[in-house]
PDB file of N, CA and C in Angstrom:
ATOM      1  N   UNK A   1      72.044  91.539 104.955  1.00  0.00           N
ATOM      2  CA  UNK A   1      72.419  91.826 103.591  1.00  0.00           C
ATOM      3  C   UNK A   1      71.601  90.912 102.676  1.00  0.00           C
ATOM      4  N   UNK A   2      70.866  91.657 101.598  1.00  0.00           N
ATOM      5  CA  UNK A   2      70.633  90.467 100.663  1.00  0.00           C
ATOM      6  C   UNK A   2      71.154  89.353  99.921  1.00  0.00           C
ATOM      7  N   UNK A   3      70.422  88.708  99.358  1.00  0.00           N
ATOM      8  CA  UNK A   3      71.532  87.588  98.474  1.00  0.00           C
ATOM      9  C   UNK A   3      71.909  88.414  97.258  1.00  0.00           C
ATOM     10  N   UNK A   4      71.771  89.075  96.928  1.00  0.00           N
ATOM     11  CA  UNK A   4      71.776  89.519  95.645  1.00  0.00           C
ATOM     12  C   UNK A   4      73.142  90.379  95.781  1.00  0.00           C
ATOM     13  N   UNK A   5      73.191  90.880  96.875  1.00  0.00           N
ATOM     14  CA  UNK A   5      74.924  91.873  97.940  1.00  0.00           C
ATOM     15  C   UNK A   5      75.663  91.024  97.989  1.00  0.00           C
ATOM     16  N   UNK A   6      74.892  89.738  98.382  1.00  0.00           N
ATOM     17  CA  UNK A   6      76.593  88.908  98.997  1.00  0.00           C
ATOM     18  C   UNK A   6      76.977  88.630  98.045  1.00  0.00           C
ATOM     19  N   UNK A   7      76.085  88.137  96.857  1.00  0.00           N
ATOM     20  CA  UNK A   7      76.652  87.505  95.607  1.00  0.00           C
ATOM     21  C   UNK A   7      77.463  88.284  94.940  1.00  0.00           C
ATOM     22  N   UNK A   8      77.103  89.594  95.218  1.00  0.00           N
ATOM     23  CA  UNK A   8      78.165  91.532  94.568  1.00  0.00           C
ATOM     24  C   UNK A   8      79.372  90.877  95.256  1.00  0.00           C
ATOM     25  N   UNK A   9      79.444  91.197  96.663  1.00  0.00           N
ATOM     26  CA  UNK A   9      80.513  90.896  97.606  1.00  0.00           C
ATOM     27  C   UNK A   9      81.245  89.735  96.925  1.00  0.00           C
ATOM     28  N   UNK A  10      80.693  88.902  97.110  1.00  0.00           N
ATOM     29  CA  UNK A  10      81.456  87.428  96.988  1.00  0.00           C
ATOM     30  C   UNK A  10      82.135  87.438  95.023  1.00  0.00           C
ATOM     31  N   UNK A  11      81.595  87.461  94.445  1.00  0.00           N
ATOM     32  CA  UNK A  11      82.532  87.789  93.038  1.00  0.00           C
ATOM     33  C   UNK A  11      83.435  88.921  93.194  1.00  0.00           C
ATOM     34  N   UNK A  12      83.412  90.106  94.147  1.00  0.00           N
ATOM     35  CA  UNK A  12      84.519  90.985  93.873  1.00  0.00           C
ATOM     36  C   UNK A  12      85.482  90.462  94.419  1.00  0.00           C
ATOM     37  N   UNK A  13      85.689  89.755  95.665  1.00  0.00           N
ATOM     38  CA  UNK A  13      86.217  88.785  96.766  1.00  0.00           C
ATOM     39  C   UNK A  13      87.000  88.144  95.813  1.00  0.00           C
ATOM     40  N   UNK A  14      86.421  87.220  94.744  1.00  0.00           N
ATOM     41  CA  UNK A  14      86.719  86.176  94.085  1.00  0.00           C
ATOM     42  C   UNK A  14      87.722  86.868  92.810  1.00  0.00           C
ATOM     43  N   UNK A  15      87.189  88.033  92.658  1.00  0.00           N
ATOM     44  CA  UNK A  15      87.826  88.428  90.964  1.00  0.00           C
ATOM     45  C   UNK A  15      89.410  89.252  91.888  1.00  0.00           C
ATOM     46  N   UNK A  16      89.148  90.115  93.275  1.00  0.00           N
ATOM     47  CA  UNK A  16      90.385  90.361  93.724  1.00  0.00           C
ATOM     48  C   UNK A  16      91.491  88.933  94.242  1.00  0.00           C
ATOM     49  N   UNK A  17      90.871  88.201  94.327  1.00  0.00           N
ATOM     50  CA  UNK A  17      91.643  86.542  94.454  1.00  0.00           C
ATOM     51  C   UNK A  17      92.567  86.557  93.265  1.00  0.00           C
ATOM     52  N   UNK A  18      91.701  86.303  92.210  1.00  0.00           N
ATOM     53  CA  UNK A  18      91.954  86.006  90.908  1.00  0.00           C
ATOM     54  C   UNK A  18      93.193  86.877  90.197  1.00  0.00           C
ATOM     55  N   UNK A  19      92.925  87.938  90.614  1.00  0.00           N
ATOM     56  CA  UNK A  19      94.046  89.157  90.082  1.00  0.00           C
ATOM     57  C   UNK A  19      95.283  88.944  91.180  1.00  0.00           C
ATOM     58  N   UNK A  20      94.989  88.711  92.605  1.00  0.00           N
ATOM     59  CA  UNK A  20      96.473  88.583  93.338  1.00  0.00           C
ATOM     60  C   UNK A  20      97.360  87.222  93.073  1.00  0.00           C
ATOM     61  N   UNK A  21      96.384  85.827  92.810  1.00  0.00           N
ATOM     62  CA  UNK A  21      97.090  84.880  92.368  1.00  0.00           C
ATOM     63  C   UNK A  21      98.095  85.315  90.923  1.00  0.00           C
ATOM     64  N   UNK A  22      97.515  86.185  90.042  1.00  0.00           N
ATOM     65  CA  UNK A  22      98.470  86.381  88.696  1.00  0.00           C
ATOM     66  C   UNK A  22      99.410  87.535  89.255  1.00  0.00           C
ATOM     67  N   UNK A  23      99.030  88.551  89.943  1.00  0.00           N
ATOM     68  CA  UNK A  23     100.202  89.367  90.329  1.00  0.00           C
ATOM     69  C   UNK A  23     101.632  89.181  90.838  1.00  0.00           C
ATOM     70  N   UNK A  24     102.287  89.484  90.171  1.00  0.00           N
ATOM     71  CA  UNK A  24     103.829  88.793  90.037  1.00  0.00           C
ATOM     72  C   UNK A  24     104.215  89.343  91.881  1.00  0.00           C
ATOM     73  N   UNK A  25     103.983  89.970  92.521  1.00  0.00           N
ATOM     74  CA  UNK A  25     104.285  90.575  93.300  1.00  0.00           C
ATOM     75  C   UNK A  25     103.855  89.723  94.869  1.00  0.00           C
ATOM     76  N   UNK A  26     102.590  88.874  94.380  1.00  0.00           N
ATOM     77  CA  UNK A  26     102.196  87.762  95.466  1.00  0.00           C
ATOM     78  C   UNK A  26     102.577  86.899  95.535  1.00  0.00           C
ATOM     79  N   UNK A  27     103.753  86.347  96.715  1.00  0.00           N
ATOM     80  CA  UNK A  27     105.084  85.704  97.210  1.00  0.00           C
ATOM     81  C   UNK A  27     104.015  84.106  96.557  1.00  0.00           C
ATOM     82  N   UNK A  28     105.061  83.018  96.413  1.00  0.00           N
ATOM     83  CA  UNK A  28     104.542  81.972  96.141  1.00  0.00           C
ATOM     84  C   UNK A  28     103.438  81.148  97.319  1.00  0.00           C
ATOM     85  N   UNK A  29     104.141  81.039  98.581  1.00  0.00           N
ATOM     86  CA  UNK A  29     103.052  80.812  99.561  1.00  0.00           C
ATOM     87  C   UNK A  29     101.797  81.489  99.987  1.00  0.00           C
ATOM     88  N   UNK A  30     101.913  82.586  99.716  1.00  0.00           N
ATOM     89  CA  UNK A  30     100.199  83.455  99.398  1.00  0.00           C
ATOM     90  C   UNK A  30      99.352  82.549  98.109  1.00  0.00           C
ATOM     91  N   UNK A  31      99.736  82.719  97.105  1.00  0.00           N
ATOM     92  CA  UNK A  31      99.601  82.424  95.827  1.00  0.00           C
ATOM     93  C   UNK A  31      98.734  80.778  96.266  1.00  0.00           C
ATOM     94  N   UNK A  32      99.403  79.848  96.694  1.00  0.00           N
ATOM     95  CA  UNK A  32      98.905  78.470  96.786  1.00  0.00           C
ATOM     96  C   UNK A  32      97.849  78.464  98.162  1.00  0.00           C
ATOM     97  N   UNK A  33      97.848  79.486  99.004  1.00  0.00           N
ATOM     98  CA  UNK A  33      96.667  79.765  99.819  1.00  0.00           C
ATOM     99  C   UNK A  33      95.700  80.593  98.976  1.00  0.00           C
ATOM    100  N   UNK A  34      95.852  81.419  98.458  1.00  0.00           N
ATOM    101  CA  UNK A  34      94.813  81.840  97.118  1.00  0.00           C
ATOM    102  C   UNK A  34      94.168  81.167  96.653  1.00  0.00           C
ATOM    103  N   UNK A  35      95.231  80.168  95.581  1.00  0.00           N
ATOM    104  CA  UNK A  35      94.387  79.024  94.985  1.00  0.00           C
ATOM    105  C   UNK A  35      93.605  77.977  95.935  1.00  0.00           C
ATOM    106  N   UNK A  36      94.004  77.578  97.004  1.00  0.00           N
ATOM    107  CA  UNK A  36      93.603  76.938  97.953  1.00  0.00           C
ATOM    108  C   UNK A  36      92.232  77.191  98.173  1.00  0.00           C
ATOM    109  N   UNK A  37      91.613  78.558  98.367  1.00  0.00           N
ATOM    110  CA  UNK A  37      90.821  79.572  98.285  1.00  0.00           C
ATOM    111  C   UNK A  37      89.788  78.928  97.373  1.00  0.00           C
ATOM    112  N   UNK A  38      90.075  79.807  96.393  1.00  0.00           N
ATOM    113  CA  UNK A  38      89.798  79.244  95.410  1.00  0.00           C
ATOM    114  C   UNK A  38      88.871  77.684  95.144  1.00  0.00           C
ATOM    115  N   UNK A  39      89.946  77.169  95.304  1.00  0.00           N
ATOM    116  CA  UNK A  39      89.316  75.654  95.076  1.00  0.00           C
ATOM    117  C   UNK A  39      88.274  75.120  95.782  1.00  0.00           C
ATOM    118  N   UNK A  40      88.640  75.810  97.060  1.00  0.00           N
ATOM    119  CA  UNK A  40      87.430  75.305  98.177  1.00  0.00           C
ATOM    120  C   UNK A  40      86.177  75.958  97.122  1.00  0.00           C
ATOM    121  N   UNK A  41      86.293  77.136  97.264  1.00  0.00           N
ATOM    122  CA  UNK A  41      85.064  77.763  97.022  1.00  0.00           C
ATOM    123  C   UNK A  41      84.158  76.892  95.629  1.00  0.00           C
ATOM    124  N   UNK A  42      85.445  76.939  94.705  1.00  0.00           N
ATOM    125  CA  UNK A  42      84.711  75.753  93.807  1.00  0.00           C
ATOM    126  C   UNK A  42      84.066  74.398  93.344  1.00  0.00           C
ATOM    127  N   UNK A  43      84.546  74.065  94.561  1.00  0.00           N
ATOM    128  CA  UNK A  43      84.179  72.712  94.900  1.00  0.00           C
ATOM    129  C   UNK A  43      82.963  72.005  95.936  1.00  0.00           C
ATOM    130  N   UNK A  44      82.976  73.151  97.086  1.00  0.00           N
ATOM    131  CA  UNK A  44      81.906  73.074  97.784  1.00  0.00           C
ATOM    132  C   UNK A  44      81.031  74.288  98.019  1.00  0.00           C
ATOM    133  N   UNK A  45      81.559  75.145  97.260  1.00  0.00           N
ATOM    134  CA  UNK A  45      80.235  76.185  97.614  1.00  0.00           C
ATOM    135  C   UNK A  45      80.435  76.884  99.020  1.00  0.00           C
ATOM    136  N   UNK A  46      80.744  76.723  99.695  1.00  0.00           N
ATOM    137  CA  UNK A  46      80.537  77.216 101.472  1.00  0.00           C
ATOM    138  C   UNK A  46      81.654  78.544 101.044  1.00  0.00           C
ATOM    139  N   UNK A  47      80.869  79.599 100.239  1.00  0.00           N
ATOM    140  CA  UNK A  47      82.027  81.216 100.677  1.00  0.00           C
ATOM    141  C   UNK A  47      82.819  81.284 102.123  1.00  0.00           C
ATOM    142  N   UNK A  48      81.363  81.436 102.955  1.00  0.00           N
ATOM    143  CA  UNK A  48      82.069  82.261 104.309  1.00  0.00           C
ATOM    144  C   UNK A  48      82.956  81.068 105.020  1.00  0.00           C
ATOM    145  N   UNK A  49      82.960  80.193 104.661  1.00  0.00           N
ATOM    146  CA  UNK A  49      83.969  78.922 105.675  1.00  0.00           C
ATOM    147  C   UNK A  49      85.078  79.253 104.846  1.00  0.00           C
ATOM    148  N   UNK A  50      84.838  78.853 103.488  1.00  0.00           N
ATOM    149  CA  UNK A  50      86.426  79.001 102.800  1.00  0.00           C
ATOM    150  C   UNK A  50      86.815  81.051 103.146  1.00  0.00           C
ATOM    151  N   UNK A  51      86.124  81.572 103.272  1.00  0.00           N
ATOM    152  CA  UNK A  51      87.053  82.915 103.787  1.00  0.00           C
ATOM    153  C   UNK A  51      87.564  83.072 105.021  1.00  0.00           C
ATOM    154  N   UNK A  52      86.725  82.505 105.953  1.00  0.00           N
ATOM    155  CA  UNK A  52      87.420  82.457 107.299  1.00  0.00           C
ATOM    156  C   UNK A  52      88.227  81.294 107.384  1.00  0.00           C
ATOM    157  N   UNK A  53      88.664  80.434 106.402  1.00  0.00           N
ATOM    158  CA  UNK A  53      89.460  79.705 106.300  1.00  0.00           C
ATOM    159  C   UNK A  53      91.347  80.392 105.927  1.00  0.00           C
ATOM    160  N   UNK A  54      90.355  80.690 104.653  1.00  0.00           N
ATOM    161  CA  UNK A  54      91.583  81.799 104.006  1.00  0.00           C
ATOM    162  C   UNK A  54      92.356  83.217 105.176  1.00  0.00           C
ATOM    163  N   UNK A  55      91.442  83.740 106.171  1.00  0.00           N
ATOM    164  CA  UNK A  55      91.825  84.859 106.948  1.00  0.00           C
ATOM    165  C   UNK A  55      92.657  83.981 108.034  1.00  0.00           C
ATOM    166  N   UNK A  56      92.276  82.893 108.286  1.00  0.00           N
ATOM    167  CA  UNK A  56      93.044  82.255 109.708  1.00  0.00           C
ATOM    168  C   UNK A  56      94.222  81.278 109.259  1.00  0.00           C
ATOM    169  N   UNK A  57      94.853  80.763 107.748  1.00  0.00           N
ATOM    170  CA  UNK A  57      95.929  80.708 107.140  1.00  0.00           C
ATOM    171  C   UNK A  57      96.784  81.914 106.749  1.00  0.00           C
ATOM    172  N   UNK A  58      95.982  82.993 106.673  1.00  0.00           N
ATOM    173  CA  UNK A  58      97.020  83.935 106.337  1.00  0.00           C
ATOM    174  C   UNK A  58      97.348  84.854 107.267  1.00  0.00           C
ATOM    175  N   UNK A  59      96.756  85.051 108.548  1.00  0.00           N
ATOM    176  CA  UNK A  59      96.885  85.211 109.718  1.00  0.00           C
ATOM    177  C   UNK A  59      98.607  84.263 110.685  1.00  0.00           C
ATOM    178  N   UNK A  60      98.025  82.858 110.044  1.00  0.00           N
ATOM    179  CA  UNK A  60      99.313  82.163 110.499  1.00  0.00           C
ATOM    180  C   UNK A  60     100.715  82.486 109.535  1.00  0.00           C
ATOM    181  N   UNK A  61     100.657  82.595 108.449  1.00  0.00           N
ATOM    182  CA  UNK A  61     101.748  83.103 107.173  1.00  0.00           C
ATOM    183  C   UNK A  61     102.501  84.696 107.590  1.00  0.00           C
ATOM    184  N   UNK A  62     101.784  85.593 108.171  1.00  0.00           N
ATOM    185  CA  UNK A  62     101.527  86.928 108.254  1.00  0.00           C
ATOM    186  C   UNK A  62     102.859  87.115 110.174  1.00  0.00           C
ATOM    187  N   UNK A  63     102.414  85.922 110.917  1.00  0.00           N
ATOM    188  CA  UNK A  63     102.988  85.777 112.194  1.00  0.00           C
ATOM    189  C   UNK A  63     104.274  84.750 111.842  1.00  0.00           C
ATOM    190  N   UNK A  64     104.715  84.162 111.336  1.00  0.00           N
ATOM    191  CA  UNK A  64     105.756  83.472 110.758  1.00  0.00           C
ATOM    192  C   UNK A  64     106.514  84.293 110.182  1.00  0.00           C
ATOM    193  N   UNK A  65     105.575  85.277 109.201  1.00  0.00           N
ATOM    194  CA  UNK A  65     107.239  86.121 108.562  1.00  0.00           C
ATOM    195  C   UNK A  65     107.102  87.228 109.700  1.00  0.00           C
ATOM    196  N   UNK A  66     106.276  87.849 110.290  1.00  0.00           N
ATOM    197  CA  UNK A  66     106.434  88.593 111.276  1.00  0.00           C
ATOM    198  C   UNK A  66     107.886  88.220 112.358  1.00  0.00           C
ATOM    199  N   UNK A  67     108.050  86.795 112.588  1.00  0.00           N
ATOM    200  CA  UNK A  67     108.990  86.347 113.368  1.00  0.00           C
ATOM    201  C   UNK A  67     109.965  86.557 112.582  1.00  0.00           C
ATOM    202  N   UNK A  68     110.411  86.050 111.314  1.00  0.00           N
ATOM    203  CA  UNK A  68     111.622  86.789 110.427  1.00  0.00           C
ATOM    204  C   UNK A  68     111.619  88.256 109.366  1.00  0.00           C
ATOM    205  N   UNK A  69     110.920  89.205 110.689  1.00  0.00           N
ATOM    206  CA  UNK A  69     110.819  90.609 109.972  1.00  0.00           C
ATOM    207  C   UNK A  69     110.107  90.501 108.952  1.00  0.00           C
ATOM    208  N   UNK A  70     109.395  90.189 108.000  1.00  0.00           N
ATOM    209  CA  UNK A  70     108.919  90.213 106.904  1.00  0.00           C
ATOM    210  C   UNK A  70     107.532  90.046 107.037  1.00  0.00           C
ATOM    211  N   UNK A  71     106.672  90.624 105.885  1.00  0.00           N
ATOM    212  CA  UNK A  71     105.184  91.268 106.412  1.00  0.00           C
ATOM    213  C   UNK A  71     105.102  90.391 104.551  1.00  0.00           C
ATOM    214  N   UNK A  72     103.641  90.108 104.669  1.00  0.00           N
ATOM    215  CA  UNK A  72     102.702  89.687 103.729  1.00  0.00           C
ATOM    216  C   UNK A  72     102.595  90.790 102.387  1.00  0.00           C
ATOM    217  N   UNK A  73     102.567  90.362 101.423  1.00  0.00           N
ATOM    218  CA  UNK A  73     102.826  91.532  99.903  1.00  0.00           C
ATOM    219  C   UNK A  73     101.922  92.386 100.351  1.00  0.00           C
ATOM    220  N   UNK A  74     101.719  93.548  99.768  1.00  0.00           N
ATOM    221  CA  UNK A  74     100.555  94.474  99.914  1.00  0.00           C
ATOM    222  C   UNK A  74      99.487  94.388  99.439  1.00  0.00           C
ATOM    223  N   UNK A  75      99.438  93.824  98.563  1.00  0.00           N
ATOM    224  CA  UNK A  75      97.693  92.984  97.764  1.00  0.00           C
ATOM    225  C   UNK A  75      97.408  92.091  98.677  1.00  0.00           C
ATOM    226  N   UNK A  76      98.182  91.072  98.975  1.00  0.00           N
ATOM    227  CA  UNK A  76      97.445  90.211  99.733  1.00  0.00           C
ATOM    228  C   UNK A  76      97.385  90.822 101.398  1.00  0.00           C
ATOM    229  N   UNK A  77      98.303  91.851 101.948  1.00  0.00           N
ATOM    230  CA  UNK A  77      98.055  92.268 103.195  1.00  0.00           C
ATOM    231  C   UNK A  77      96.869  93.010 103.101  1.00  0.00           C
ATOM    232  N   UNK A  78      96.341  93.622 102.337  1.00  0.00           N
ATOM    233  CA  UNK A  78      95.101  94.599 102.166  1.00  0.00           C
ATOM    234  C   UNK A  78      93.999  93.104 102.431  1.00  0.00           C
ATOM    235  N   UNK A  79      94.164  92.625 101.486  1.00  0.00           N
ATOM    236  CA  UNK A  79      93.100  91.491 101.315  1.00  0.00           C
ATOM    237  C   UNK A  79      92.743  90.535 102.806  1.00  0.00           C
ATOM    238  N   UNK A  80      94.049  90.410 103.465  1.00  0.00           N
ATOM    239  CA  UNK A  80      93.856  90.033 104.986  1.00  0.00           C
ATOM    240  C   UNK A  80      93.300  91.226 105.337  1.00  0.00           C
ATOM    241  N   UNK A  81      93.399  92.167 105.433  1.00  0.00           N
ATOM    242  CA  UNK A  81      92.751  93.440 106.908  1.00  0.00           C
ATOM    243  C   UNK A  81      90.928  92.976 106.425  1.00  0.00           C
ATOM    244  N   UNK A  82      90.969  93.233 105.120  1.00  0.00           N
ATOM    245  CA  UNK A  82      89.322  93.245 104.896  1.00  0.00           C
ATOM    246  C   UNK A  82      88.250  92.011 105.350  1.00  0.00           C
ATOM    247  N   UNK A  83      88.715  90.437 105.135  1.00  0.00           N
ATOM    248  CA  UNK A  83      88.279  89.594 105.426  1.00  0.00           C
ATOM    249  C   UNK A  83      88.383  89.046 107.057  1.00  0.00           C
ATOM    250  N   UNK A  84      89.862  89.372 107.421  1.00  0.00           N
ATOM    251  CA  UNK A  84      89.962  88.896 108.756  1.00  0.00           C
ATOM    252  C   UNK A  84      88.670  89.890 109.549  1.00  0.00           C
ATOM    253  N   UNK A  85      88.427  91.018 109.443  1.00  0.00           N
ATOM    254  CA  UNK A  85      87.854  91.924 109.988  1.00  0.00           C
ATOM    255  C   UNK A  85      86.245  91.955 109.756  1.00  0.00           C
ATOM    256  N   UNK A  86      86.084  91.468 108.518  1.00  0.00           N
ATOM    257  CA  UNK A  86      84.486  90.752 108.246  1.00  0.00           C
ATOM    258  C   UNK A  86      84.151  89.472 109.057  1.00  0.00           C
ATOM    259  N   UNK A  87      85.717  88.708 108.602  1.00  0.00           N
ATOM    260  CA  UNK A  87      84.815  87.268 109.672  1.00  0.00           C
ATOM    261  C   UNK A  87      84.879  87.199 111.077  1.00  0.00           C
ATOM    262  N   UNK A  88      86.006  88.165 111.513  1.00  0.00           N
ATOM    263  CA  UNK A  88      85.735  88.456 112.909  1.00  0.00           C
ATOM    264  C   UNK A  88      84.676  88.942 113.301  1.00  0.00           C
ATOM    265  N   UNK A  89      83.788  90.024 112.803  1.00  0.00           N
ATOM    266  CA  UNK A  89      82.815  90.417 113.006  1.00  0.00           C
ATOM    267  C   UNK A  89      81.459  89.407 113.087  1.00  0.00           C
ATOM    268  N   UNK A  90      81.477  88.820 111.989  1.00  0.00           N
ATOM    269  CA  UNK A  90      80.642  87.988 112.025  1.00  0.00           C
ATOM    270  C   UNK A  90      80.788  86.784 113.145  1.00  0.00           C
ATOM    271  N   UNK A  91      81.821  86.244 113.279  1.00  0.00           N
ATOM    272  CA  UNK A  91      82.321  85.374 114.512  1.00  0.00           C
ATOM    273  C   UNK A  91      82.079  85.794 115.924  1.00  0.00           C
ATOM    274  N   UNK A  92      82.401  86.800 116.035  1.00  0.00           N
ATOM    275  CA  UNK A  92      81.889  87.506 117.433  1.00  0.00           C
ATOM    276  C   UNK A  92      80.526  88.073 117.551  1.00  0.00           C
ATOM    277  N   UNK A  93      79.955  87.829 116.417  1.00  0.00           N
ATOM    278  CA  UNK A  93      78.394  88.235 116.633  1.00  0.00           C
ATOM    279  C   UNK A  93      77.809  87.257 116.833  1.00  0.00           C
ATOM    280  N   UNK A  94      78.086  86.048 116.214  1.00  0.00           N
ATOM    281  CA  UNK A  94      77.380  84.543 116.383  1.00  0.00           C
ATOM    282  C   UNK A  94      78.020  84.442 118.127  1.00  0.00           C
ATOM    283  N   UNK A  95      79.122  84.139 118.452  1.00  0.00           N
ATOM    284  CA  UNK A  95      79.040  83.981 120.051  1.00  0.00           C
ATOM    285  C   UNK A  95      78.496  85.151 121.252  1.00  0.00           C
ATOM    286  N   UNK A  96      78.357  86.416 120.255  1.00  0.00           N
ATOM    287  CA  UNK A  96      77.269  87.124 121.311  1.00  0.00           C
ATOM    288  C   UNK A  96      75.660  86.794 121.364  1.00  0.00           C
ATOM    289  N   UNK A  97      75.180  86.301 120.611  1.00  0.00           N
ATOM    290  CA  UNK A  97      73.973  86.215 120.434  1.00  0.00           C
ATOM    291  C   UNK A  97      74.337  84.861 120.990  1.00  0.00           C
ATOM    292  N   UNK A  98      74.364  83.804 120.972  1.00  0.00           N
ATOM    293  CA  UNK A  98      74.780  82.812 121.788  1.00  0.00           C
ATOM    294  C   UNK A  98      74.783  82.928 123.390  1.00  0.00           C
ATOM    295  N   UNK A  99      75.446  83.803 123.801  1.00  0.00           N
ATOM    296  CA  UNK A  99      75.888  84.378 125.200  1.00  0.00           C
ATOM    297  C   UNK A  99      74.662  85.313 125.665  1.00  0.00           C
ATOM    298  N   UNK A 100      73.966  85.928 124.641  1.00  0.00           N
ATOM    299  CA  UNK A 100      72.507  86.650 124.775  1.00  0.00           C
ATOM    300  C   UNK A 100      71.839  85.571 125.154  1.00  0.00           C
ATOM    301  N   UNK A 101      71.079  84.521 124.194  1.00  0.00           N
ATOM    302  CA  UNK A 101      70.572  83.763 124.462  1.00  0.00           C
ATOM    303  C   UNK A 101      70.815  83.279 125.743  1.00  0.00           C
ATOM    304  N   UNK A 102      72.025  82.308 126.660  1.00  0.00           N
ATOM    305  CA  UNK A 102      71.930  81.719 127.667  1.00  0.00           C
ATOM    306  C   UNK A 102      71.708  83.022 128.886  1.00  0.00           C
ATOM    307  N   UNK A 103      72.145  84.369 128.748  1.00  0.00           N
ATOM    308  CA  UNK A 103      71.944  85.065 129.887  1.00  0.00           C
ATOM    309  C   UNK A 103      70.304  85.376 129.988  1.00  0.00           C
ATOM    310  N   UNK A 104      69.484  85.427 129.121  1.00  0.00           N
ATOM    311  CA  UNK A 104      68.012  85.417 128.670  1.00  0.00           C
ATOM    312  C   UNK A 104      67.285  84.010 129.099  1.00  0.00           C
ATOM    313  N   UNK A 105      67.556  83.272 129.302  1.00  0.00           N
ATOM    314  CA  UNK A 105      67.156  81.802 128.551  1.00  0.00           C
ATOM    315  C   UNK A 105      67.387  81.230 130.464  1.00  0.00           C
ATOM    316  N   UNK A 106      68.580  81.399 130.643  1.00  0.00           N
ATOM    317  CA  UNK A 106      69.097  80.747 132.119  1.00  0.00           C
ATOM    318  C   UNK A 106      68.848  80.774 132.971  1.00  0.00           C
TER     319      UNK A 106
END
């Protein structure tokens, strides 16, 4: 992808953040992983760490209320399927090419 995509990507990422933190409907503990979000991103720059940061906190939030019946708002459950499923992708492509390399290499 170019830089010029991710940078598309990464502000829509950021402006759908922005709109679920004000949405009255995103439970308070989403909300302070949002901002959490957020802050990383503003502070150090590193997008894809602070998103696979953000997918593997709300992954843990998502299995907690799962244990007391209760599922993640629908803004922010949408917002988990899309990212968990990007950085998985990307995560399992870095340890295949990894695993390419040593079966090539060995």
């Amino acid at each position: 992808m170019k830089k010029a995509d991710c940078i598309k990507v990464e502000e829509a990422l950021t402006s759908r953040v922005y709109d679920l933190i004000l949405n009255e409907e995103t439970a308070n503990e989403e909300r302070a992983l949002l901002i959490e979000f957020k802050n990383k991103v503003a502070k150090n720059g590193d997008f894809e760490r602070a998103e696979i940061d953000l997918a593997s906190q709300l992954r843990r939030l998502a299995m907690v209320r799962l244990k007391h019946k209760e599922k993640l708002s629908s803004g922010v459950g949408k917002l988990y399927m899309e990212i968990s499923t990007t950085g998985m992708f990307k995560k399992n492509l870095g340890w295949g090419l990894i695993a390419m390399s040593f079966m090539y290499h060995g």
